[in-house]
Protein backbone atom coordinates (compact mmCIF):
# COMPACT_ATOMS: atom_id res chain seq x y z
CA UNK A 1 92.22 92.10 98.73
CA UNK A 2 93.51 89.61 101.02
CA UNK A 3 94.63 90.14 104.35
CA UNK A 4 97.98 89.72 102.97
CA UNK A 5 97.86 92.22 100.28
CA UNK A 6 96.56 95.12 102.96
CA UNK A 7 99.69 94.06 104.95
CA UNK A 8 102.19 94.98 101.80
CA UNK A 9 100.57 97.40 100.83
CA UNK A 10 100.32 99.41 104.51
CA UNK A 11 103.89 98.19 104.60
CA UNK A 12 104.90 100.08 101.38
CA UNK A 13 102.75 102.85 102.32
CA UNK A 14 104.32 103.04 105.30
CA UNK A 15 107.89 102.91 103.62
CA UNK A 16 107.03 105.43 101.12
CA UNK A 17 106.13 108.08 103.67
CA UNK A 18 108.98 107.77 105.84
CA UNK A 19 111.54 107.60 102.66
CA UNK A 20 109.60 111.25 101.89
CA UNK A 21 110.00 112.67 105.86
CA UNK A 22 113.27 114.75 105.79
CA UNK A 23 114.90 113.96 109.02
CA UNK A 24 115.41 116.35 111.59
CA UNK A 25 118.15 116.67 114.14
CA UNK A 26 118.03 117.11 117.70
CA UNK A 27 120.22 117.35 121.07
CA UNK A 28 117.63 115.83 123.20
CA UNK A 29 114.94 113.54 124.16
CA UNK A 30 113.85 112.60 127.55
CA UNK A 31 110.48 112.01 129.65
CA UNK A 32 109.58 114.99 131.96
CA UNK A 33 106.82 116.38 133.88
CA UNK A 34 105.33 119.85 133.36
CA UNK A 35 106.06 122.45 135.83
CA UNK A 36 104.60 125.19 134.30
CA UNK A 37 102.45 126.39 130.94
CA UNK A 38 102.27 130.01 129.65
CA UNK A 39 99.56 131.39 127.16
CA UNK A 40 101.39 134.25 126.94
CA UNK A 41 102.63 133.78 123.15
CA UNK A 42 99.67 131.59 121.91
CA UNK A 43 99.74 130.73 118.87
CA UNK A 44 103.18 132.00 117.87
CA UNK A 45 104.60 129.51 120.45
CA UNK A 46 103.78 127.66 123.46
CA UNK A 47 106.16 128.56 126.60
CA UNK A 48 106.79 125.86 129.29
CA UNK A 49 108.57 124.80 131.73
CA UNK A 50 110.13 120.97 132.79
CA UNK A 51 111.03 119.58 136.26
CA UNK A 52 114.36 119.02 135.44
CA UNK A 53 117.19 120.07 132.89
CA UNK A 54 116.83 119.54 128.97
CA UNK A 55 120.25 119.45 127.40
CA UNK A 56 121.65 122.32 128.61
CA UNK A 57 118.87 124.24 129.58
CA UNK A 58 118.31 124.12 133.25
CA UNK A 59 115.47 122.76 135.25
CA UNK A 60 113.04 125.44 135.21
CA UNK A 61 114.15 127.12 132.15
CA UNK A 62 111.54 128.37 129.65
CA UNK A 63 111.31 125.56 126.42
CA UNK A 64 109.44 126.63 123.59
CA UNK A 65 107.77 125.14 121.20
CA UNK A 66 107.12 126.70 117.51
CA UNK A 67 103.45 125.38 116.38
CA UNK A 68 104.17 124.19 113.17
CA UNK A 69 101.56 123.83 109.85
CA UNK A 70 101.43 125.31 105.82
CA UNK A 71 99.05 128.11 107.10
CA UNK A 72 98.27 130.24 110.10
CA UNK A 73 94.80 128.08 111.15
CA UNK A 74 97.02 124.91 111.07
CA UNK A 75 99.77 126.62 113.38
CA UNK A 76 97.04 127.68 115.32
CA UNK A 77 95.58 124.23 115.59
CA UNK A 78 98.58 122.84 116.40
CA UNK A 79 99.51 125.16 119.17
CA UNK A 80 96.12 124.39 120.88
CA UNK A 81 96.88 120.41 120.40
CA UNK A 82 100.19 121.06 122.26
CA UNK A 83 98.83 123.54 124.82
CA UNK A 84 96.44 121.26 125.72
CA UNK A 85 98.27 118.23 126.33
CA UNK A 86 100.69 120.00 127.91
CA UNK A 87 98.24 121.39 130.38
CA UNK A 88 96.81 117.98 130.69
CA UNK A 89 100.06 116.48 132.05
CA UNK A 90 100.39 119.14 134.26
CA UNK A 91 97.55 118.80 136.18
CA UNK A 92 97.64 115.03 135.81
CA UNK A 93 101.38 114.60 136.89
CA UNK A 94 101.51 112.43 133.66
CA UNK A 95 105.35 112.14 132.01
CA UNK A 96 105.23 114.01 128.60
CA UNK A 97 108.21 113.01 126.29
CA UNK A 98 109.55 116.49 124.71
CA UNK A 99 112.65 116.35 121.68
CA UNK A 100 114.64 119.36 121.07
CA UNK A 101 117.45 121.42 120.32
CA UNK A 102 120.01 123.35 122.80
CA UNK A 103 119.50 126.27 120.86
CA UNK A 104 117.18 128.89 122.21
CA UNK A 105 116.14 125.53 124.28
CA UNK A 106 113.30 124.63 121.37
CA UNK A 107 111.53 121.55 121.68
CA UNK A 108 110.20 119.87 118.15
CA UNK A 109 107.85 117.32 119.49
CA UNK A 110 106.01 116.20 122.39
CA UNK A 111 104.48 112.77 123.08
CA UNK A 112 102.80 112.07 126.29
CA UNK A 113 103.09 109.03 127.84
C-alpha cells in the first residue's frame, strides 16, 4: 500500500471511530495546577484539588474524578494512570488540563500539558 492509501485509510479509521464516540457534555475546561492529591478513595475515585476555581466550584474545592473502564482491573488501571499524573504535576508545577461538570464538581478527563 502506498503512502497514499495508509493516509485514507488512517483517515477513515480515524472517522469511523469518532462517528462511534458518543459525545459527552461538560461545563468546563481550563489549564490548572495541582494543589493537592488524596489516596483516600483509590480506586473508586481520585480526590484533588486545583489552584483556582472550576466552574463553580471554588479554588480549593475537592474535584473528583470517577476511574472509568468495562471491569474493575481497568477502573483500577485507570485510576493509577490519573493518580499518577496528577501527582506528577504536582510536584513538577506542570499545568494539567482537567474537563468537567458543575455537578458534584466531577472532572471527565485530564490532559497534562
Amino acid at each position: 500500500m502506498n503512502i497514499i492509501g495508509k493516509a485514507v485509510l488512517a483517515a477513515t479509521v480515524g472517522a469511523a471511530a469518532f462517528a462511534a464516540t458518543p459525545s459527552q457534555a461538560y461545563d468546563w475546561g481550563l489549564a490548572v495546577k495541582i494543589a493537592s492529591v488524596e489516596a483516600t478513595y483509590m480506586p473508586n475515585v481520585v480526590a484533588f484539588t486545583a489552584d483556582r476555581a472550576v466552574g463553580t466550584c471554588a479554588a480549593g474545592h475537592q474535584l473528583l474524578y470517577i476511574p472509568t473502564g468495562d471491569t474493575a482491573d481497568l477502573k483500577a488501571h485507570n485510576a493509577n494512570a490519573v493518580f499518577s499524573m496528577l501527582i506528577s504535576a504536582r510536584l513538577a508545577q506542570q499545568w494539567v488540563v482537567i474537563t468537567g461538570n458543575n455537578a458534584n464538581c466531577t472532572v471527565l478527563f485530564v490532559n497534562m500539558q
